[in-house]
N, C-alpha and C. Protein backbone atom coordinates (compact mmCIF):
# COMPACT_ATOMS: atom_id res chain seq x y z
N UNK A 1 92.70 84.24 99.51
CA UNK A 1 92.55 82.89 99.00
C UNK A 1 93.75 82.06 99.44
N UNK A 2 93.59 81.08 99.76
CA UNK A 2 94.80 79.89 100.24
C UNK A 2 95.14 79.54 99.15
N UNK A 3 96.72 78.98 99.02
CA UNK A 3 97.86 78.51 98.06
C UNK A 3 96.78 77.59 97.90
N UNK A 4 96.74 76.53 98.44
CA UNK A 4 96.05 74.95 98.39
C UNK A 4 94.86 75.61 97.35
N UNK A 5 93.43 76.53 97.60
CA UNK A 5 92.36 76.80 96.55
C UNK A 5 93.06 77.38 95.51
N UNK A 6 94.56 77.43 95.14
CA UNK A 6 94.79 78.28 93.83
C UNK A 6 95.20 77.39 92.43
N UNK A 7 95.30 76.18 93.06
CA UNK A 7 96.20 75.51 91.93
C UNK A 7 95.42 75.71 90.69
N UNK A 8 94.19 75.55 90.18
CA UNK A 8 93.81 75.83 88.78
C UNK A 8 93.89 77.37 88.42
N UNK A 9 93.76 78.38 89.33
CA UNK A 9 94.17 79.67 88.77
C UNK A 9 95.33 79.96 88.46
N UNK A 10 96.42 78.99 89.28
CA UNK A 10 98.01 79.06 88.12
C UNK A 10 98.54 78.95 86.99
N UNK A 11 97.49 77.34 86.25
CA UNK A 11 97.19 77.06 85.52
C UNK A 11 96.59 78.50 84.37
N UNK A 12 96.05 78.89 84.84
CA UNK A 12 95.54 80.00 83.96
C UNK A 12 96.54 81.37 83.85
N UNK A 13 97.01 81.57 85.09
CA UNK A 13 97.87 82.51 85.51
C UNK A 13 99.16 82.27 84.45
N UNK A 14 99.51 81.10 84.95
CA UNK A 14 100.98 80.32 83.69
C UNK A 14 100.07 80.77 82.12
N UNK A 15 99.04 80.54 81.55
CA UNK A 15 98.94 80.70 80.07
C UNK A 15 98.82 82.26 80.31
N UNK A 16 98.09 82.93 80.78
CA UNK A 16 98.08 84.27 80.51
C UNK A 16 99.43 84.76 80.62
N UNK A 17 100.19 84.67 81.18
CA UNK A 17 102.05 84.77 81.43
C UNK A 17 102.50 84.70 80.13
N UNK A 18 102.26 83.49 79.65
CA UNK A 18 102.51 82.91 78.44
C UNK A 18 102.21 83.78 77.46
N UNK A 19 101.16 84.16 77.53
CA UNK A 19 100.51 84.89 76.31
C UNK A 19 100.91 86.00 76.42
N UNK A 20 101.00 86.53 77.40
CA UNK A 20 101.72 87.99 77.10
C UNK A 20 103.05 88.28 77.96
N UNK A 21 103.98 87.20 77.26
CA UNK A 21 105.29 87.92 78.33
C UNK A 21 106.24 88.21 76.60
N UNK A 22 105.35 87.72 76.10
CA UNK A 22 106.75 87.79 74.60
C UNK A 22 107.62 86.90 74.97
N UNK A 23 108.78 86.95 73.77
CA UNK A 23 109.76 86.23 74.15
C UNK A 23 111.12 86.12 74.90
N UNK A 24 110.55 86.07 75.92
CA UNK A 24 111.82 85.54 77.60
C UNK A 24 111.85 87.47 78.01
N UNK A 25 113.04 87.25 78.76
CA UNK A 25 112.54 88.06 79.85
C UNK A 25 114.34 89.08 79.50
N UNK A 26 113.97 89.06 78.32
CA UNK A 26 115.54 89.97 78.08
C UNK A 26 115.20 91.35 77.44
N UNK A 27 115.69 92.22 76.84
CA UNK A 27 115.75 93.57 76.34
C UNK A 27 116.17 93.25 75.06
N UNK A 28 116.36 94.00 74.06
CA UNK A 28 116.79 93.86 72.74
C UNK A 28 118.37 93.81 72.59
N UNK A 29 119.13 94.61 73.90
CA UNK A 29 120.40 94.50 74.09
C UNK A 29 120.71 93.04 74.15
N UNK A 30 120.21 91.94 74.89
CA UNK A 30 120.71 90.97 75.46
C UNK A 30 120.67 90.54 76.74
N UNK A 31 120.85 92.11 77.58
CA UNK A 31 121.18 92.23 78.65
C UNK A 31 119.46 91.83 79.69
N UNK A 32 119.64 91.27 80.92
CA UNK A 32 118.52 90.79 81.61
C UNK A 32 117.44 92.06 82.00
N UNK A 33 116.44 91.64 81.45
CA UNK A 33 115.36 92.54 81.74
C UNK A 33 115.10 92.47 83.55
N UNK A 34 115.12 93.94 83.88
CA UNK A 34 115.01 94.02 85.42
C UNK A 34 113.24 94.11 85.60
N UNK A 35 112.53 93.02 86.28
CA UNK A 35 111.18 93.16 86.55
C UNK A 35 110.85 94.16 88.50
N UNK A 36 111.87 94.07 88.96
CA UNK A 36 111.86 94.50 90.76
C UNK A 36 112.89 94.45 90.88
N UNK A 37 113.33 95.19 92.04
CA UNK A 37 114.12 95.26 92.92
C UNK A 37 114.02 93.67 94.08
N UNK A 38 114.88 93.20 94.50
CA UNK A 38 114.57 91.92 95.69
C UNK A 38 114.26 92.92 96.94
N UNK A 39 112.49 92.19 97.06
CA UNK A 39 111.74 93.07 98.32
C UNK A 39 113.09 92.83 99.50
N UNK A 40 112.91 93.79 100.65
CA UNK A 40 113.36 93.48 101.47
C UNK A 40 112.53 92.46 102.32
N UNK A 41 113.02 91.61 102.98
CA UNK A 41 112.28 90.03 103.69
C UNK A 41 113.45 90.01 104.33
N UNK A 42 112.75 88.80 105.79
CA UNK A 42 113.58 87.94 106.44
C UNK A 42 112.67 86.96 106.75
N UNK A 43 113.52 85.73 106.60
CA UNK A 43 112.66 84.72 106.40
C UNK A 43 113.08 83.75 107.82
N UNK A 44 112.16 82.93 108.21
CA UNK A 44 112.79 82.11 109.37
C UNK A 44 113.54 81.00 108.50
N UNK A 45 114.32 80.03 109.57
CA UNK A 45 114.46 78.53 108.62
C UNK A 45 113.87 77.87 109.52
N UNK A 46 114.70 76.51 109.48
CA UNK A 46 113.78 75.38 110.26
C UNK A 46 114.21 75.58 111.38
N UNK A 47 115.66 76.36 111.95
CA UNK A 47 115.76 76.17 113.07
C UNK A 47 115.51 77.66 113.95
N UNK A 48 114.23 78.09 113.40
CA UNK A 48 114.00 79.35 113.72
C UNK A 48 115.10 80.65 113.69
N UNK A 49 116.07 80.66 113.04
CA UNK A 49 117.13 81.82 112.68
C UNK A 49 116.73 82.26 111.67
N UNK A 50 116.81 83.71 111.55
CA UNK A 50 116.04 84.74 110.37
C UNK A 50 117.36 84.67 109.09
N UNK A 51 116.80 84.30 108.05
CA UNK A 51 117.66 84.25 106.86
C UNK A 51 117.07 86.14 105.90
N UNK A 52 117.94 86.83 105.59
CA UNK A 52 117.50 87.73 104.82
C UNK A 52 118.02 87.66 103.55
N UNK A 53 117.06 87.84 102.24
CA UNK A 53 117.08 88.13 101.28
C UNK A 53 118.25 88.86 101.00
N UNK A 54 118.73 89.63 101.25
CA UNK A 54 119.43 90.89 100.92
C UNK A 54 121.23 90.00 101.42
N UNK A 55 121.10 88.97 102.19
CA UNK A 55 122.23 88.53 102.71
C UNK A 55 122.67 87.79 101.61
N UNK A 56 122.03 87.33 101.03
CA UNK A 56 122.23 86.35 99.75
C UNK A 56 122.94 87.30 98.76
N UNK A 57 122.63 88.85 98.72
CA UNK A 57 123.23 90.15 97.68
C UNK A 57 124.70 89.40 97.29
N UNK A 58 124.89 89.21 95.73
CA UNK A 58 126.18 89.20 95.26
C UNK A 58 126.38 87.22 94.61
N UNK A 59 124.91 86.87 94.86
CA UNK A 59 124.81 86.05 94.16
C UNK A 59 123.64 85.77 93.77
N UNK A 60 123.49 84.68 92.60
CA UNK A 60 122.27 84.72 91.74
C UNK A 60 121.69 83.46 92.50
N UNK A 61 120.49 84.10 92.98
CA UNK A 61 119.42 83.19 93.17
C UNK A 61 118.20 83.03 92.90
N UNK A 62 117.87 81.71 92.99
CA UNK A 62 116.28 81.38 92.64
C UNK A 62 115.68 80.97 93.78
N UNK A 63 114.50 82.04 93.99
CA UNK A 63 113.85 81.68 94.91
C UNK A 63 112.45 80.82 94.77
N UNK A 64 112.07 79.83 95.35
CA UNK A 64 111.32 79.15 94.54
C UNK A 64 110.36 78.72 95.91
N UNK A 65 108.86 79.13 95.77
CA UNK A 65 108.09 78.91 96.57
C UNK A 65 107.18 77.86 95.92
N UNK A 66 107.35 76.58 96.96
CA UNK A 66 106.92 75.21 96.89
C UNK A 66 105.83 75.34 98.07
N UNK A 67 105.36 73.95 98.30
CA UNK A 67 104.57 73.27 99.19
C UNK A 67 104.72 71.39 99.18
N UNK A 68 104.59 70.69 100.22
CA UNK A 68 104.84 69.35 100.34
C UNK A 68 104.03 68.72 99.58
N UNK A 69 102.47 69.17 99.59
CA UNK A 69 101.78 68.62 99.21
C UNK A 69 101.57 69.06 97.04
N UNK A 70 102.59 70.09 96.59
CA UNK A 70 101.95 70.53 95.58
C UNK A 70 103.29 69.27 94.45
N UNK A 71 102.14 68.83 93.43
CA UNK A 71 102.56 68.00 92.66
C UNK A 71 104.03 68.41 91.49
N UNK A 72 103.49 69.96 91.23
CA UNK A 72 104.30 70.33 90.05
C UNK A 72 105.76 70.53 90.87
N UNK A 73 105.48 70.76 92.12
CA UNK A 73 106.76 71.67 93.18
C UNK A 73 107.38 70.16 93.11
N UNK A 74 106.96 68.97 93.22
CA UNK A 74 108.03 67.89 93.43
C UNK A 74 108.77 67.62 92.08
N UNK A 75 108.12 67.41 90.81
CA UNK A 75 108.71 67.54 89.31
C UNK A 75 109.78 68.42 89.45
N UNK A 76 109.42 69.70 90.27
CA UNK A 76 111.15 70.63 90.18
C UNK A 76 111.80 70.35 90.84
N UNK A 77 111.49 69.76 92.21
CA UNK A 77 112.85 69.64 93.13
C UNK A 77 114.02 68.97 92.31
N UNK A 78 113.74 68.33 91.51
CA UNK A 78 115.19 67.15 91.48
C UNK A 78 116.07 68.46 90.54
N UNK A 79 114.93 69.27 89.49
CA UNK A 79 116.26 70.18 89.19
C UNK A 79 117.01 71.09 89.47
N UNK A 80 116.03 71.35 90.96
CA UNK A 80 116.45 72.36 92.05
C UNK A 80 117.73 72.00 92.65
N UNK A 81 117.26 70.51 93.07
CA UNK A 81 119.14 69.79 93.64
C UNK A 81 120.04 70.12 92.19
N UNK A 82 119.78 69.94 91.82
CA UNK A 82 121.10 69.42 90.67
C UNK A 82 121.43 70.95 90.32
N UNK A 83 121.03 72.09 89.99
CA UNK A 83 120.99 73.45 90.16
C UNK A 83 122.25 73.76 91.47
N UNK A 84 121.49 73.33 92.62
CA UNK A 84 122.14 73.90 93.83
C UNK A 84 123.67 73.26 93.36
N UNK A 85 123.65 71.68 93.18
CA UNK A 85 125.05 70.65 93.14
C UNK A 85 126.00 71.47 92.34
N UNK A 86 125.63 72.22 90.88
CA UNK A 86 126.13 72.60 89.97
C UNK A 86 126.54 73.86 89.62
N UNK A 87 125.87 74.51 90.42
CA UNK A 87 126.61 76.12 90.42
C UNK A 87 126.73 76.58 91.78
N UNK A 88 126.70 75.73 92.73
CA UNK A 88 126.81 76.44 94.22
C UNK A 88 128.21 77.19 94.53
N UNK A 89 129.12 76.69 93.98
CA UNK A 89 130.85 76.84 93.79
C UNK A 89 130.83 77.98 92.69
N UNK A 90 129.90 78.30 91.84
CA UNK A 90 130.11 79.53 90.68
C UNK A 90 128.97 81.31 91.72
N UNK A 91 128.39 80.74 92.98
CA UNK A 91 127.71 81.98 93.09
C UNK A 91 126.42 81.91 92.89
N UNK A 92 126.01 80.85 93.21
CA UNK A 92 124.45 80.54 93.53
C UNK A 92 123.96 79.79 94.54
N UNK A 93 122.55 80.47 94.76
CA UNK A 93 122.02 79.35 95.51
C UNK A 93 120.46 79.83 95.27
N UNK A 94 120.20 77.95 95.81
CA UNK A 94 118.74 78.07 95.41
C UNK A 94 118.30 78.82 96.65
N UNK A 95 116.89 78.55 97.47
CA UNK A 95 116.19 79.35 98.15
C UNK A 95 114.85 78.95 98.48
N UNK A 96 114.50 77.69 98.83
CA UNK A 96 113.29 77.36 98.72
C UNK A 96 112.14 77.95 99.85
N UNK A 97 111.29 78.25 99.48
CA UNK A 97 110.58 78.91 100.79
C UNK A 97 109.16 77.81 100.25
N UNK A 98 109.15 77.19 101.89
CA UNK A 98 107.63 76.10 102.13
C UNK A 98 107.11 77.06 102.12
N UNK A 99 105.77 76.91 101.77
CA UNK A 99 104.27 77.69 101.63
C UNK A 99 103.14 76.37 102.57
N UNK A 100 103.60 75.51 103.14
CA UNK A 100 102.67 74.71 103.80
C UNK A 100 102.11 75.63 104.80
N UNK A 101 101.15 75.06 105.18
CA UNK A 101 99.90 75.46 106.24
C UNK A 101 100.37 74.83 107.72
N UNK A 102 100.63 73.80 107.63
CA UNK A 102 101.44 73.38 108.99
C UNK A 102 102.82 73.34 109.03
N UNK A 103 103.31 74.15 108.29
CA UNK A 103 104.68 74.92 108.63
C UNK A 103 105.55 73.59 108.76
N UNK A 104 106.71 73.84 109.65
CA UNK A 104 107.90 73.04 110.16
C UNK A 104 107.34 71.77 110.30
N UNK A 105 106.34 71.41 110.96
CA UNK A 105 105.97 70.25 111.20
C UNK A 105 105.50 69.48 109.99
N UNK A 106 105.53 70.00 108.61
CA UNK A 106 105.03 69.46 107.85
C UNK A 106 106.23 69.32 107.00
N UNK A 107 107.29 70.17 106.91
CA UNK A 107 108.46 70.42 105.98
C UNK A 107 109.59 69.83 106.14
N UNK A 108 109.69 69.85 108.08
CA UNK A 108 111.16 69.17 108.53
C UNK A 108 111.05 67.89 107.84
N UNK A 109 109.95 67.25 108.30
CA UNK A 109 110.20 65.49 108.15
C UNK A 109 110.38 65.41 106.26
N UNK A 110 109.88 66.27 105.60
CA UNK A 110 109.53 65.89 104.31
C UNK A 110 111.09 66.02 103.72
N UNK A 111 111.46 67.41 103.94
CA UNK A 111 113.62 67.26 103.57
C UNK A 111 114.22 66.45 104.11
N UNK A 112 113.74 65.93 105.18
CA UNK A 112 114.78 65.00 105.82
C UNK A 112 114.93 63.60 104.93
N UNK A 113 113.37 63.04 104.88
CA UNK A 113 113.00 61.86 104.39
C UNK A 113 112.67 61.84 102.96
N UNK A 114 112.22 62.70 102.06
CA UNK A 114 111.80 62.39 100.96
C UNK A 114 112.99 62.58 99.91
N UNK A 115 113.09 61.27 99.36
CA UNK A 115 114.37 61.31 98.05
C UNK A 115 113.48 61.74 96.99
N UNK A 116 114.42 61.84 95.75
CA UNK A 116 114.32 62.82 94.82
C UNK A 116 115.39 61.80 93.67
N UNK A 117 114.86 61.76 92.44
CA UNK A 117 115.86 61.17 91.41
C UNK A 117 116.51 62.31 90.83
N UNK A 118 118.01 62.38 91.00
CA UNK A 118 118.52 63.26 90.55
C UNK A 118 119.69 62.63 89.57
N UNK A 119 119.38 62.59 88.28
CA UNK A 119 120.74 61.77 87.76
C UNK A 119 121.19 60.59 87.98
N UNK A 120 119.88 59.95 88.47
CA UNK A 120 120.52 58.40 88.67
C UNK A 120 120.41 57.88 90.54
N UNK A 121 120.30 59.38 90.96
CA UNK A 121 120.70 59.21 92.16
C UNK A 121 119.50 59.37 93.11
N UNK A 122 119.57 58.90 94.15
CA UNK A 122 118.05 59.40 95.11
C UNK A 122 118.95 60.16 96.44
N UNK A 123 118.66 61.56 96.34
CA UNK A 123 118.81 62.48 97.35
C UNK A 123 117.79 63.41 97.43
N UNK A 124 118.21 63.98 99.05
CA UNK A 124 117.41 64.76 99.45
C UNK A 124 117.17 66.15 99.17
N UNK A 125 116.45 66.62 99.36
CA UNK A 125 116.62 68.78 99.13
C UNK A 125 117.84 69.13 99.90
N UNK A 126 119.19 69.60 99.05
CA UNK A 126 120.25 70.13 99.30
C UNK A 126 120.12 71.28 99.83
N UNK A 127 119.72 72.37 99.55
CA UNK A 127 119.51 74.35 99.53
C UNK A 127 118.89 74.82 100.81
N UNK A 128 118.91 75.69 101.45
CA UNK A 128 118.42 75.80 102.29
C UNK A 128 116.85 75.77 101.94
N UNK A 129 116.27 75.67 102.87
CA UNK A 129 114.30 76.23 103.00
C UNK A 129 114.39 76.96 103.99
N UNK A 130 113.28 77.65 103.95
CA UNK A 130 112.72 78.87 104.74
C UNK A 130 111.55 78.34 105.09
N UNK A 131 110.77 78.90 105.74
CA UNK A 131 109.12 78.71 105.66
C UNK A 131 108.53 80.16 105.41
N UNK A 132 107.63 80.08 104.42
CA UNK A 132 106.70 81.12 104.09
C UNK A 132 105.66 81.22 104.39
N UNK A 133 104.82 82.18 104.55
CA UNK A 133 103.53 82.89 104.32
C UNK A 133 102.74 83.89 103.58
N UNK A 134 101.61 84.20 103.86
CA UNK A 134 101.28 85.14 102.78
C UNK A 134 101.77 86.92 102.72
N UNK A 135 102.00 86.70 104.33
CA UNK A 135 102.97 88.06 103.96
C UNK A 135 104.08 88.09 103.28
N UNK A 136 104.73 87.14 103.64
CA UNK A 136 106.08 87.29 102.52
C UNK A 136 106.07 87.02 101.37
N UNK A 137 105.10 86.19 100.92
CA UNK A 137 104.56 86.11 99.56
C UNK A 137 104.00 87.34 98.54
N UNK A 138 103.14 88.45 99.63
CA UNK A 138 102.79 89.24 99.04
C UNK A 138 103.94 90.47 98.76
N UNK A 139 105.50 89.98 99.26
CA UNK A 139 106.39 91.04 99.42
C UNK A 139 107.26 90.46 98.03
N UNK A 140 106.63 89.43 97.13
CA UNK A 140 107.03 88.86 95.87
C UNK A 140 106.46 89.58 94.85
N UNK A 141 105.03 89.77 95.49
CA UNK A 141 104.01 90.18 94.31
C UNK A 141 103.23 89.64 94.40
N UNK A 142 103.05 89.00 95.72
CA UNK A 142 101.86 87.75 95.79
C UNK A 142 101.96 86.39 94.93
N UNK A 143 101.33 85.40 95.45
CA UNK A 143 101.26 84.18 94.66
C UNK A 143 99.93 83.72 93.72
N UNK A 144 100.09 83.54 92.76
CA UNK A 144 98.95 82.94 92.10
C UNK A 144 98.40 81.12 92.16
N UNK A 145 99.76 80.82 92.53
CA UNK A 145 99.84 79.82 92.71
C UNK A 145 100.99 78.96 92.95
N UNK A 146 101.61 77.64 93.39
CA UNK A 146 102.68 77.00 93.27
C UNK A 146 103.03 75.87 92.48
N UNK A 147 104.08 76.14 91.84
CA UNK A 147 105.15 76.42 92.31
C UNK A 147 105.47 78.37 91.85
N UNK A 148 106.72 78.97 92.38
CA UNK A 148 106.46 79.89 92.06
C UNK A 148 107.86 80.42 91.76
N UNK A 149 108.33 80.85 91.22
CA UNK A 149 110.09 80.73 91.16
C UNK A 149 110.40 82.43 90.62
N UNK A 150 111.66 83.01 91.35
CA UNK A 150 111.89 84.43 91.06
C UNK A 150 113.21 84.06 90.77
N UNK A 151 114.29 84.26 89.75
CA UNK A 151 115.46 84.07 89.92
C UNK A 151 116.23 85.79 89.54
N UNK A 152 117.10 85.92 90.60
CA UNK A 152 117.61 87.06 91.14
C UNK A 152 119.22 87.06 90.71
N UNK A 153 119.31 88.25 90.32
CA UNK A 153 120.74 88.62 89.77
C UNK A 153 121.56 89.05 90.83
N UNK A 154 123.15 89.04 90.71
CA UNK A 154 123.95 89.37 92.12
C UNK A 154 123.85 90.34 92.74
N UNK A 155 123.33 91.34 92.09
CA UNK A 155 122.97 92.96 92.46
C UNK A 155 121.50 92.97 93.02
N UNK A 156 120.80 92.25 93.32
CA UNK A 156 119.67 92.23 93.77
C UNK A 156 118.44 92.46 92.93
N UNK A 157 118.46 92.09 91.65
CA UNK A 157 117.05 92.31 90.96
C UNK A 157 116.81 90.97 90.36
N UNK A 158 115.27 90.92 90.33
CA UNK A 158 114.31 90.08 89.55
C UNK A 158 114.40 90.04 88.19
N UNK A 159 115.14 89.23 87.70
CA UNK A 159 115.01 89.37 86.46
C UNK A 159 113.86 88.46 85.52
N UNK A 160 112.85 87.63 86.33
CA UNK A 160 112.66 86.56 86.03
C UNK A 160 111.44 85.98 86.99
N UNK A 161 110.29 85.99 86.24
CA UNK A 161 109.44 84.97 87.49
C UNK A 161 109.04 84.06 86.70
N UNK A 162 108.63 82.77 87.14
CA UNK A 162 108.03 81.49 86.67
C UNK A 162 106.87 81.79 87.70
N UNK A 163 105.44 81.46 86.62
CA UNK A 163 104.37 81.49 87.60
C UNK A 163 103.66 80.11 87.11
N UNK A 164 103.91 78.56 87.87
CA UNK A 164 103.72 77.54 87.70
C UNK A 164 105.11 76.47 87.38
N UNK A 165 105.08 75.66 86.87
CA UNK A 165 106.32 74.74 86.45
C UNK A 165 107.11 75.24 85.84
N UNK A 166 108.41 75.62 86.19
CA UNK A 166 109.54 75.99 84.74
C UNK A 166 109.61 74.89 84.04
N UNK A 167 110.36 75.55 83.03
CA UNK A 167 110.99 74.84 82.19
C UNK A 167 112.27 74.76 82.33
N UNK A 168 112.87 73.49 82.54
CA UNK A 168 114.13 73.01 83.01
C UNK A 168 115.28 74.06 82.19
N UNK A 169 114.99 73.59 81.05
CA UNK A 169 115.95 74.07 80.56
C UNK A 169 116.47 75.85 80.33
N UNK A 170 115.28 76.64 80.25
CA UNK A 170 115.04 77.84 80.38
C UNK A 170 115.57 78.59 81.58
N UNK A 171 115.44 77.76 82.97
CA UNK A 171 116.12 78.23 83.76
C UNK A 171 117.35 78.08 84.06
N UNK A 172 117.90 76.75 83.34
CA UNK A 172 119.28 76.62 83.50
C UNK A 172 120.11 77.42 82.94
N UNK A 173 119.19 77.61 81.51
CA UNK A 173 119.76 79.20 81.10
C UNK A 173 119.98 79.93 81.52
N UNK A 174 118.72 80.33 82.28
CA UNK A 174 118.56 81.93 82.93
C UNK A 174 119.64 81.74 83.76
N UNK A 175 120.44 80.50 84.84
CA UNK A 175 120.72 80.92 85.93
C UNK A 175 122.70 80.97 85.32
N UNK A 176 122.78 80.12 84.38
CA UNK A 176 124.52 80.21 83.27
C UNK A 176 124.55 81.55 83.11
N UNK A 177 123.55 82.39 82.31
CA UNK A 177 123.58 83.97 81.75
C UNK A 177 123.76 84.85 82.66
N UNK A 178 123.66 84.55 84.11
CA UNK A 178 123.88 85.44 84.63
C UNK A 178 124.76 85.06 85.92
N UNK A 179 125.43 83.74 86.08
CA UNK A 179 126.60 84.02 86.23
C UNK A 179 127.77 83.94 85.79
């Protein structure tokens, strides 16, 4: 099934999540519940150089699979910038991987040109992007839909998936707690 035919099964995907994840994604200790290991991947960027997952090891990231055209994926960018602005200096980074269908040609022009209200401010996507597909998608766990967000501890595990829109604030959590 294509990202583009999934958006109402996310929708469903996000409440069933909902309904059975309990509450957040921790242990009774405190300590971050490990859902995976970070698959091994290498991802292209825009300027065709292979970025790997595993290179990122030793900091916390969120990897967050968007598309140009998906509505909820633009609602997050602005907290994606302000994320990257705000802990990039503490050991993070975001990670965006396009899921478009026409790839580069559809993604370059859109980071270059499309502002974003961030705090007052209109900027562009700071973080790197990748471009994705469904293989590397399925090396997530597959997608149900976008937006799709994994945020990863310095040691390389999943502690965390969003399947549809986060919640701002939940992840800002998630991403303070663990560095």
């Amino acid at each position: 099934m294509r990202i583009r035919g999934s958006i109402c099964i996310f929708i469903l995907a996000g409440l069933l999540v909902a309904a059975f994840s309990g509450c957040g994604g921790t242990n009774t200790s405190g300590a971050p519940k490990v859902l995976a290991n970070e698959p091994e991947v290498t991802f292209k960027d825009l300027n065709g150089q292979d970025v790997t997952l595993s290179s990122l090891k030793g900091k916390v990231v969120v990897v967050n699979f968007w598309a140009t055209w998906c509505e909820p994926c633009r609602t997050e960018i602005p907290w994606m910038i302000a994320y990257q602005q705000k802990y990039a200096d503490k050991g993070f980074t975001m990670l965006g991987v396009a899921m478009d269908e026409d790839g580069k040609s559809a993604v370059e022009p859109f980071i270059k040109t499309t502002n974003f209200d961030v705090a007052g401010k209109q900027l562009t996507m700071n973080y790197p992007i990748v471009l994705g597909n469904d293989d590397i998608a399925a090396k997530f766990g597959g997608m149900l839909g976008l937006p799709t967000s994994l945020v990863i501890s310095r040691d390389g595990k999943i502690v965390k998936r969003y399947i549809g829109l986060v919640n701002e604030a939940d992840l800002d959590k998630q991403i303070k707690d663990l560095l």
